[in-house]
C-alpha atoms as a PDB file:
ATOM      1  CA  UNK A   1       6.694   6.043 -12.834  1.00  0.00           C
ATOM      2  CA  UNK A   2       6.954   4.032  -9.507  1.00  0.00           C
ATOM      3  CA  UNK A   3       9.569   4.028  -7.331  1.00  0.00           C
ATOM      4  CA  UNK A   4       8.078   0.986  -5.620  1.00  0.00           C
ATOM      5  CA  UNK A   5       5.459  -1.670  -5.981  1.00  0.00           C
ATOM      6  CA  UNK A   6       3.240  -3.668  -3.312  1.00  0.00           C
ATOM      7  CA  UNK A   7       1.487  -6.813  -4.792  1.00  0.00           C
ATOM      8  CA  UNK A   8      -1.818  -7.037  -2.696  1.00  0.00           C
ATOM      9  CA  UNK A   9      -1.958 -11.364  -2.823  1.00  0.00           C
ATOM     10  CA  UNK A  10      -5.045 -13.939  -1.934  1.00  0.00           C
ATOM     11  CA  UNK A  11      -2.857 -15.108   1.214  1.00  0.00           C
ATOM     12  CA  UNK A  12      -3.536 -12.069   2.563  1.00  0.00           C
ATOM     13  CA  UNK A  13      -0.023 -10.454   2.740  1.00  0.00           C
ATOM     14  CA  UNK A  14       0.930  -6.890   0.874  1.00  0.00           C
ATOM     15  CA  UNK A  15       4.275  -8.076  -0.849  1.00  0.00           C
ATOM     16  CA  UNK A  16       6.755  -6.407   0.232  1.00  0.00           C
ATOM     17  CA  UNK A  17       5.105  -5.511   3.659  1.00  0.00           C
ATOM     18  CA  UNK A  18       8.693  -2.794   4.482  1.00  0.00           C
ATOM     19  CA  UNK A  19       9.351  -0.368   1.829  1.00  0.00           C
ATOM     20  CA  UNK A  20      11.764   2.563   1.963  1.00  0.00           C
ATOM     21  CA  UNK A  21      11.708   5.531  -0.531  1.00  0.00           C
ATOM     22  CA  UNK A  22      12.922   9.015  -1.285  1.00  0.00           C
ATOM     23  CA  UNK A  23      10.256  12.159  -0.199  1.00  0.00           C
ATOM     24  CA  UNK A  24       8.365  12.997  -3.816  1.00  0.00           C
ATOM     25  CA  UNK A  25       8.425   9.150  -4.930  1.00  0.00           C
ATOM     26  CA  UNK A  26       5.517   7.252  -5.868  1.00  0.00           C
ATOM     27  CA  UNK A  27       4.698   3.772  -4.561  1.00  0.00           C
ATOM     28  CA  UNK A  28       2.544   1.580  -6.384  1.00  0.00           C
ATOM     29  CA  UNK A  29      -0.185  -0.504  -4.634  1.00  0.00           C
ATOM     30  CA  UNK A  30      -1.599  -3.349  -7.276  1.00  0.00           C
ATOM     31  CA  UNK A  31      -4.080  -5.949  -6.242  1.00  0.00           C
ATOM     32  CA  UNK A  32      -2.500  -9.282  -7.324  1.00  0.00           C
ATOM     33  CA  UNK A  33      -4.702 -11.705  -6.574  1.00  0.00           C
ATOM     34  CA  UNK A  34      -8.064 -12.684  -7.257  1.00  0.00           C
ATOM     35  CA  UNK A  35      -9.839 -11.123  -3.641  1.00  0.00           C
ATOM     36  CA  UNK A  36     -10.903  -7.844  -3.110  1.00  0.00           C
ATOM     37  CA  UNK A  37      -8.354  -5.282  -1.164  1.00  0.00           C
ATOM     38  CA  UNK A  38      -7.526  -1.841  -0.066  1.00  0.00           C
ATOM     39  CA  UNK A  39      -4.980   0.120   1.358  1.00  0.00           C
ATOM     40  CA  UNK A  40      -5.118   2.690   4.100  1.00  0.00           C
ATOM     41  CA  UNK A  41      -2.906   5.461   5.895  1.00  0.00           C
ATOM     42  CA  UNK A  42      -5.144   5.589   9.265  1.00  0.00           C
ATOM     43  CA  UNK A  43      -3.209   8.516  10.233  1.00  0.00           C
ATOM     44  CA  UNK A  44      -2.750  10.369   7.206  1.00  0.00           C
ATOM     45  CA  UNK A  45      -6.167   9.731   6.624  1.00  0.00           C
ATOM     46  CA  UNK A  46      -6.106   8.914   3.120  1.00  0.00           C
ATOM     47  CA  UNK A  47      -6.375   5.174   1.109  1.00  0.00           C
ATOM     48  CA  UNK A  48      -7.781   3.558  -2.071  1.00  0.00           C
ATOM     49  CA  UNK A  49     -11.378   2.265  -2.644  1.00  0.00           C
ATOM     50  CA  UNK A  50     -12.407  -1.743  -2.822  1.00  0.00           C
ATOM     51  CA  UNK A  51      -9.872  -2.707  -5.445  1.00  0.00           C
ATOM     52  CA  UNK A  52     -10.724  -5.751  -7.979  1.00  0.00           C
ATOM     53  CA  UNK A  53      -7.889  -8.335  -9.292  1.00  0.00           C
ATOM     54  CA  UNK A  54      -5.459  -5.479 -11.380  1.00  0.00           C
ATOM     55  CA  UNK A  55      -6.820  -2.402 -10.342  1.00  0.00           C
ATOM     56  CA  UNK A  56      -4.295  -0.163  -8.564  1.00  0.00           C
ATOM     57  CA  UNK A  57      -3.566   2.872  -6.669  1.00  0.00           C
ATOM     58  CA  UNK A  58      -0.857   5.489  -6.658  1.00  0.00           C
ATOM     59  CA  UNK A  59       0.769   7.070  -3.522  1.00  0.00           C
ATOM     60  CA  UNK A  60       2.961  10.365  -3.589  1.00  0.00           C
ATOM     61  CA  UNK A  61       4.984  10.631  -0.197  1.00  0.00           C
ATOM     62  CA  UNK A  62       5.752  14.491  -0.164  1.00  0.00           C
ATOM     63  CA  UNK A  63       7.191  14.401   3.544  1.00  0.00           C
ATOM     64  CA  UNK A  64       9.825  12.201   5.149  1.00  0.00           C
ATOM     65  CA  UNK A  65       8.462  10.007   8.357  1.00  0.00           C
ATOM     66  CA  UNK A  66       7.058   6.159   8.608  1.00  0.00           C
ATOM     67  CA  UNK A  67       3.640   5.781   7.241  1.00  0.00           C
ATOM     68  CA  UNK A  68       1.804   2.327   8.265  1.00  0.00           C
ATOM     69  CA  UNK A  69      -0.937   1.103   6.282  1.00  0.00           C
ATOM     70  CA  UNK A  70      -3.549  -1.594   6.367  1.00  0.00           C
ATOM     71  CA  UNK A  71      -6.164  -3.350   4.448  1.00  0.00           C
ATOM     72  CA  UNK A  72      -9.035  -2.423   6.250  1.00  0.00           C
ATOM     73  CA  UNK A  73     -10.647  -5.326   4.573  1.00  0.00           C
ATOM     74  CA  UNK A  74      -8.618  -7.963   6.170  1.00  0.00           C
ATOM     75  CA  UNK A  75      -6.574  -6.620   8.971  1.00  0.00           C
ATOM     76  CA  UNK A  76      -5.187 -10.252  10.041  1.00  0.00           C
ATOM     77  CA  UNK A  77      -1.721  -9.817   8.510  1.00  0.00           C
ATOM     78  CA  UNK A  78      -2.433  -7.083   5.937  1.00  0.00           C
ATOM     79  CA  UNK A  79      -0.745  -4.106   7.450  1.00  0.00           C
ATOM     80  CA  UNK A  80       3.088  -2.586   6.551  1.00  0.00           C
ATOM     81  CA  UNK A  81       4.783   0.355   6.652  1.00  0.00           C
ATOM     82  CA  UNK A  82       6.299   2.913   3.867  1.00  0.00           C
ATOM     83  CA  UNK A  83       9.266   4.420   5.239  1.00  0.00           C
ATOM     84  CA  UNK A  84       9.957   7.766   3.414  1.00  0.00           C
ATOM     85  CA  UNK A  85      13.774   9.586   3.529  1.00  0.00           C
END
């Protein structure tokens, strides 16, 4: 089970952008809207394929530190951050 969700959306937004969780939580990446997305961790160097309206993608922070991410599909806007304690 999640510990935390991020809507991808058409306006090109991840809802929420900020979210904080606990090291060994998963965080739940869905794509909400009707316009392909992704999500990436440039510098863990990890992230999801092309994801269609529903699919998702499951991330398992294992070390405490901030971990930004983007949609390298539409980086206007589509970037946040996963803050892990």
């Amino acid at each position: 089970t999640a510990a935390a969700s991020v809507k991808e959306t058409d306006n090109l937004k991840f809802v929420p952008a900020s979210v904080s969780v606990k090291v060994g939580d998963i965080v739940d990446f869905t794509n909400g809207g009707i316009i392909p997305h992704n999500v990436t961790f440039p510098y863990a160097g990890t992230g999801s394929p092309t994801m269609k309206r529903g699919n998702f993608f499951l991330v398992k922070f294992t070390s405490p530190g901030t971990y930004p991410y983007v949609c390298t599909l539409h980086f206007s806007g589509m970037l946040g951050t996963i803050t892990v304690r």
